[in-house]
PDB file of N, CA and C in Angstrom:
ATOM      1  N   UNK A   1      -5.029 -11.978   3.926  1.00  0.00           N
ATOM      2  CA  UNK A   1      -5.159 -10.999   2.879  1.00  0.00           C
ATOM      3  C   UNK A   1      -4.225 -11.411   1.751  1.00  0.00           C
ATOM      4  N   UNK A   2      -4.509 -11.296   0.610  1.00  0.00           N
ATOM      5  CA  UNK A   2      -3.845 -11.727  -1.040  1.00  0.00           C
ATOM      6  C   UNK A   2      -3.343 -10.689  -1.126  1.00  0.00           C
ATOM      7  N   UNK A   3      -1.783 -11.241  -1.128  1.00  0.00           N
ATOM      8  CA  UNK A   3      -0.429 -10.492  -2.070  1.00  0.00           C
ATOM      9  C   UNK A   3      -0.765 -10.206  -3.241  1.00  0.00           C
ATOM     10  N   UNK A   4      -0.692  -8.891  -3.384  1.00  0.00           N
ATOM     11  CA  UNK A   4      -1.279  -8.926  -5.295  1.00  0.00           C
ATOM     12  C   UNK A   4       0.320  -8.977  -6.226  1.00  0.00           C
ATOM     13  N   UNK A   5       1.326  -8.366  -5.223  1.00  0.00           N
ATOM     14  CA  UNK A   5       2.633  -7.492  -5.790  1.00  0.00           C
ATOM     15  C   UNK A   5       3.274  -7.901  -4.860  1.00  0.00           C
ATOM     16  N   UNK A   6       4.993  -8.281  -4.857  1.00  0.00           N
ATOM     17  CA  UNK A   6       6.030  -8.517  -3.678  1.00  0.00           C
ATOM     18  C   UNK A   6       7.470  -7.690  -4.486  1.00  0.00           C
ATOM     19  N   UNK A   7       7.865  -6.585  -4.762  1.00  0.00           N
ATOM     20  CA  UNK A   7       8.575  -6.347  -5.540  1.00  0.00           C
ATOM     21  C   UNK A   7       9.954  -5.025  -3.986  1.00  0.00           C
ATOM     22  N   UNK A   8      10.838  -5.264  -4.279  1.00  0.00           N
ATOM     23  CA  UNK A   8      12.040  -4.629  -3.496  1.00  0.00           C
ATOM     24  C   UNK A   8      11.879  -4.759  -2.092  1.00  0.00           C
ATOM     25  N   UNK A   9      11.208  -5.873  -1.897  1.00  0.00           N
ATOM     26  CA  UNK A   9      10.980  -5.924  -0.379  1.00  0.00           C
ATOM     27  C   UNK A   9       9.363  -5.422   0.177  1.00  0.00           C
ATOM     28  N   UNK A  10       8.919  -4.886  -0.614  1.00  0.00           N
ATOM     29  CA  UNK A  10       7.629  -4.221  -0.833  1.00  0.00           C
ATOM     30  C   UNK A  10       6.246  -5.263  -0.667  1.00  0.00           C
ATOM     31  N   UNK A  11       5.126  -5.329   0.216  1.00  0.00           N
ATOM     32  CA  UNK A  11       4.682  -6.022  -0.279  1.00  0.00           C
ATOM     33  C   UNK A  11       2.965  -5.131  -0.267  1.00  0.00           C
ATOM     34  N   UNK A  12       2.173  -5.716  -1.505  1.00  0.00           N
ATOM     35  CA  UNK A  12       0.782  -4.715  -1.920  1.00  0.00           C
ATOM     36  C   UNK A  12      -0.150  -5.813  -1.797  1.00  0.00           C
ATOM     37  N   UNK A  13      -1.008  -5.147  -1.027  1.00  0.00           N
ATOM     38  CA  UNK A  13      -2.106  -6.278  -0.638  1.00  0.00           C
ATOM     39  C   UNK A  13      -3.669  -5.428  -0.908  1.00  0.00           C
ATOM     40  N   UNK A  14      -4.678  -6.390  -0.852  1.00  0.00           N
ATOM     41  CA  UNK A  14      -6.059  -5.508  -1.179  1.00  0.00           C
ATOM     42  C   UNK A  14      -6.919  -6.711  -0.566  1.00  0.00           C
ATOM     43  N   UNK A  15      -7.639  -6.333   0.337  1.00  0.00           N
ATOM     44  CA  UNK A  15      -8.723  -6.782   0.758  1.00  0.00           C
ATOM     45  C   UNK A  15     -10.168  -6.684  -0.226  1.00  0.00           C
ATOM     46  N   UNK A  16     -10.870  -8.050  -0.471  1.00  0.00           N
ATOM     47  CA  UNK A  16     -12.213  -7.868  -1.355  1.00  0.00           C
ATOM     48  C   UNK A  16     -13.330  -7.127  -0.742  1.00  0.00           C
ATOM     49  N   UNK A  17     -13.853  -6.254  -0.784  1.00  0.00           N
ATOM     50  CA  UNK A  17     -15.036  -5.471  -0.508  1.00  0.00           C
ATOM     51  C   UNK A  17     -14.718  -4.566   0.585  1.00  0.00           C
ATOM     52  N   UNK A  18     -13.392  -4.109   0.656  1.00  0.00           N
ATOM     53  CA  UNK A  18     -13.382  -2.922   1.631  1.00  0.00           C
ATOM     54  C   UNK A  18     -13.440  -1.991   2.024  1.00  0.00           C
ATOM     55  N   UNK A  19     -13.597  -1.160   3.001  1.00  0.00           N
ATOM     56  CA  UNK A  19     -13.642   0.796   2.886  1.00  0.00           C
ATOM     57  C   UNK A  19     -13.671   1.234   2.072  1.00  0.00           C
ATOM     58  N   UNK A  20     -14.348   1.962   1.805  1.00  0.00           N
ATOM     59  CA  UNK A  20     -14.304   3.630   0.704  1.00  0.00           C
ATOM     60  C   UNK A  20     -13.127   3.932   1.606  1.00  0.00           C
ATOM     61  N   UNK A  21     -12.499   4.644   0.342  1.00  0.00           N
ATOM     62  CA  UNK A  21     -11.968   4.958  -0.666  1.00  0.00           C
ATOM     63  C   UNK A  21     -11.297   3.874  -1.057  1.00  0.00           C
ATOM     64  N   UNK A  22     -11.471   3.175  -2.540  1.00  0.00           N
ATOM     65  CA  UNK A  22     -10.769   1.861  -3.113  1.00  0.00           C
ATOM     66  C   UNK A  22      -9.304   2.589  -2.892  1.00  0.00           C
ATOM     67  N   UNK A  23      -8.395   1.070  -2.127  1.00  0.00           N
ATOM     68  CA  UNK A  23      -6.838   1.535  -1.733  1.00  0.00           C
ATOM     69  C   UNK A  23      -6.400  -0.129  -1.881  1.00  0.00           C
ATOM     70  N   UNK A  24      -5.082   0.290  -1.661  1.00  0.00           N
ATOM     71  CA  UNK A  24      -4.216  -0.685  -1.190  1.00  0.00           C
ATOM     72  C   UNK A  24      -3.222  -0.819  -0.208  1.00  0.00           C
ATOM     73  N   UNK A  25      -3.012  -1.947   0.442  1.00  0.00           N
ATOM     74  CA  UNK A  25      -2.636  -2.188   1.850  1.00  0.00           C
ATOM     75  C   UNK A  25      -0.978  -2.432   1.373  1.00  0.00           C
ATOM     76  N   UNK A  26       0.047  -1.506   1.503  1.00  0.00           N
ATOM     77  CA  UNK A  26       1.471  -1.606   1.570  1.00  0.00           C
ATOM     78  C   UNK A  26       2.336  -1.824   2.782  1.00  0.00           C
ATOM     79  N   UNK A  27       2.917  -2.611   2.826  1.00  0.00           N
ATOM     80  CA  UNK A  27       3.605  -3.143   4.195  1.00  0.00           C
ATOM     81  C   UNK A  27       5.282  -2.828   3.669  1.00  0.00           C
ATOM     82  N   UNK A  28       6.000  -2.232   4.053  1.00  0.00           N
ATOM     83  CA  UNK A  28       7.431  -2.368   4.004  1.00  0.00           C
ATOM     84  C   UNK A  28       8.735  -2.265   4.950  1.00  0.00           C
ATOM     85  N   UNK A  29       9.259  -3.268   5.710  1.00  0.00           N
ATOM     86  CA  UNK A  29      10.251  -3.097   6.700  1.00  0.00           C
ATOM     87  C   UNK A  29       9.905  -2.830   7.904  1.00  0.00           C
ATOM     88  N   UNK A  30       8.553  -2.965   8.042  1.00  0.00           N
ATOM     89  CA  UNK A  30       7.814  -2.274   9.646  1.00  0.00           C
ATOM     90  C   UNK A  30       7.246  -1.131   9.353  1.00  0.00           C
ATOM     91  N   UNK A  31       6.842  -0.783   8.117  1.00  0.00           N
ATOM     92  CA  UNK A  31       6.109   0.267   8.038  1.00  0.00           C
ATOM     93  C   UNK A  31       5.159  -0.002   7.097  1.00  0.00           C
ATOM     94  N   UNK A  32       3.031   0.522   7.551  1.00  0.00           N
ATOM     95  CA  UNK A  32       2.274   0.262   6.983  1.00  0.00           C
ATOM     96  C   UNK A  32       1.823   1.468   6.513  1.00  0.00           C
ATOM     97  N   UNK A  33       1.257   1.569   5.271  1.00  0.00           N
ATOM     98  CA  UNK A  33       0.200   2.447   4.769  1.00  0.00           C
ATOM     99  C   UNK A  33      -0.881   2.337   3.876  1.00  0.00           C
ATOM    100  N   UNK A  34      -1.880   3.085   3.795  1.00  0.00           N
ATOM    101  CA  UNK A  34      -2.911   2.562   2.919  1.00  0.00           C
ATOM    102  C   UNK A  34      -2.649   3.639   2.239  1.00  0.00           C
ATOM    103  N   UNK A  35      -3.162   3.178   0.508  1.00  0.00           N
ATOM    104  CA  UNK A  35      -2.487   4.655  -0.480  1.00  0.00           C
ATOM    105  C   UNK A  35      -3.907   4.042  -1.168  1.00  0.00           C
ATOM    106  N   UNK A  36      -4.405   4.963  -1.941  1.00  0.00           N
ATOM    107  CA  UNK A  36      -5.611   5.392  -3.015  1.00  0.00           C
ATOM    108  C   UNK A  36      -5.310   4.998  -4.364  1.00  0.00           C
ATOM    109  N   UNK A  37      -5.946   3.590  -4.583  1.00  0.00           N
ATOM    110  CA  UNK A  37      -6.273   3.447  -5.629  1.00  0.00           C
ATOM    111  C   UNK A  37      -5.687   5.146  -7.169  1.00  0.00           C
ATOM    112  N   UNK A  38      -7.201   4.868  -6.749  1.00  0.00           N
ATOM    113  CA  UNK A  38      -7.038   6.377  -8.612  1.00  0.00           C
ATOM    114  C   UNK A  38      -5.731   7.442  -7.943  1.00  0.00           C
ATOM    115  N   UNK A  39      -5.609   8.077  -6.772  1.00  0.00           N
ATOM    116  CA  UNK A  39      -4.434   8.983  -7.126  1.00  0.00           C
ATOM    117  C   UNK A  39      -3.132   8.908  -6.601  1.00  0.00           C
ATOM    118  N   UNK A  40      -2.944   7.373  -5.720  1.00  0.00           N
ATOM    119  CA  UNK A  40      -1.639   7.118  -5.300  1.00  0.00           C
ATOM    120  C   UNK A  40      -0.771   7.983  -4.289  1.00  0.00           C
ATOM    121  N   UNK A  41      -2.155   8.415  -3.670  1.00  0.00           N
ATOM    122  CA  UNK A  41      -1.774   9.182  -2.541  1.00  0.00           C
ATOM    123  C   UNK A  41      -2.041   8.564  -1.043  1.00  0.00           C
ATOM    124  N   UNK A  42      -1.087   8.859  -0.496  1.00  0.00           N
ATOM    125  CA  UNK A  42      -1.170   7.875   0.869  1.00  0.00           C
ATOM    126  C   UNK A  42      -2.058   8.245   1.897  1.00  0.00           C
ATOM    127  N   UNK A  43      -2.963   7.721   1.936  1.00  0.00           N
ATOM    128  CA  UNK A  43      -3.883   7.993   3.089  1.00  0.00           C
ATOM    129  C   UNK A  43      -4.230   7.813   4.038  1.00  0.00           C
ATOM    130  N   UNK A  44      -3.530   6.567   4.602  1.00  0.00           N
ATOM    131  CA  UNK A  44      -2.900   6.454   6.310  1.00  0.00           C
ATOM    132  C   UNK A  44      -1.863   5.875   6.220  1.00  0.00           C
ATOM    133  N   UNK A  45      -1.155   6.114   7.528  1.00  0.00           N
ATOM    134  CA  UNK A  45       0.022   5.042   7.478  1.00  0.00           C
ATOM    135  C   UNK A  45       1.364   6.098   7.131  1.00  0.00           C
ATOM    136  N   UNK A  46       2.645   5.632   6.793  1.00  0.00           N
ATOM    137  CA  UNK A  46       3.590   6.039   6.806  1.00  0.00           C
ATOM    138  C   UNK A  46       4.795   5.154   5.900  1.00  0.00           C
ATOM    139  N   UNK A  47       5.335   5.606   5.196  1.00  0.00           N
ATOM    140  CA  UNK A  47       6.747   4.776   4.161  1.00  0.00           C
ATOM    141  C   UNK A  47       7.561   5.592   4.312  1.00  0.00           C
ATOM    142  N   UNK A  48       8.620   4.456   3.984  1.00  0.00           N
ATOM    143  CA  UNK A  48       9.925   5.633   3.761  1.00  0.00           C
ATOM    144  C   UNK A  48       9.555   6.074   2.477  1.00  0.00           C
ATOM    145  N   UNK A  49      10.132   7.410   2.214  1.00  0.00           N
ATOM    146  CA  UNK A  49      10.338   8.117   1.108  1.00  0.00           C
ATOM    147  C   UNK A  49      10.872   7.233  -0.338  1.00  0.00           C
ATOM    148  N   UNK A  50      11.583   6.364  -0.620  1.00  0.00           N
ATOM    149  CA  UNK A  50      12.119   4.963  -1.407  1.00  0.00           C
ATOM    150  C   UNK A  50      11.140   4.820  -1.675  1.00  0.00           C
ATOM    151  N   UNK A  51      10.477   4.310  -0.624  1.00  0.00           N
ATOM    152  CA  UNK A  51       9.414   2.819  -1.150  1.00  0.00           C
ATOM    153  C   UNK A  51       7.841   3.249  -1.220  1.00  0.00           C
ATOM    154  N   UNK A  52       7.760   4.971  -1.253  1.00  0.00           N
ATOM    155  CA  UNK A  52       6.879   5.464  -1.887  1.00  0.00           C
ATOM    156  C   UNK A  52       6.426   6.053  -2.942  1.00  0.00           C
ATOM    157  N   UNK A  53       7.429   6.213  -3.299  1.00  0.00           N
ATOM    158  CA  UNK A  53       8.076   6.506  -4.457  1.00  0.00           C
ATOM    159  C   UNK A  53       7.846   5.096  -5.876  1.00  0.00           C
ATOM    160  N   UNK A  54       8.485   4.263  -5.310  1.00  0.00           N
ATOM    161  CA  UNK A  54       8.248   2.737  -5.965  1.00  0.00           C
ATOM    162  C   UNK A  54       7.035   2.500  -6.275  1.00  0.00           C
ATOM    163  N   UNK A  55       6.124   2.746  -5.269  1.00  0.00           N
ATOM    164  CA  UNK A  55       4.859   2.310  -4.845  1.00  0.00           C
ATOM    165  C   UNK A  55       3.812   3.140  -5.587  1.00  0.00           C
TER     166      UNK A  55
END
């Protein structure tokens, strides 16, 4: 999967042609989540509070 973003340890990834709802794949410190495109709301997965914030 293509790094789009690597910023505070953070890293944002996006798979080409995947699931509804368009998202992106955030990995940080051992913790994954998928967050929504248009409203940047996290929709599986789990972050610390920091690096969702960032994100």
């Amino acid at each position: 999967m293509p790094v789009i973003s690597f910023f505070f340890g953070i890293y944002i990834r996006m798979y080409f042609d995947d699931h509804a709802p368009p998202h992106i794949h955030v990995e940080y410190q051992g913790h994954e989540a998928f967050v929504a495109i248009e409203t940047g709301e996290i929709i599986d997965g789990r972050l610390p509070r920091k690096a969702a914030r960032l994100v």
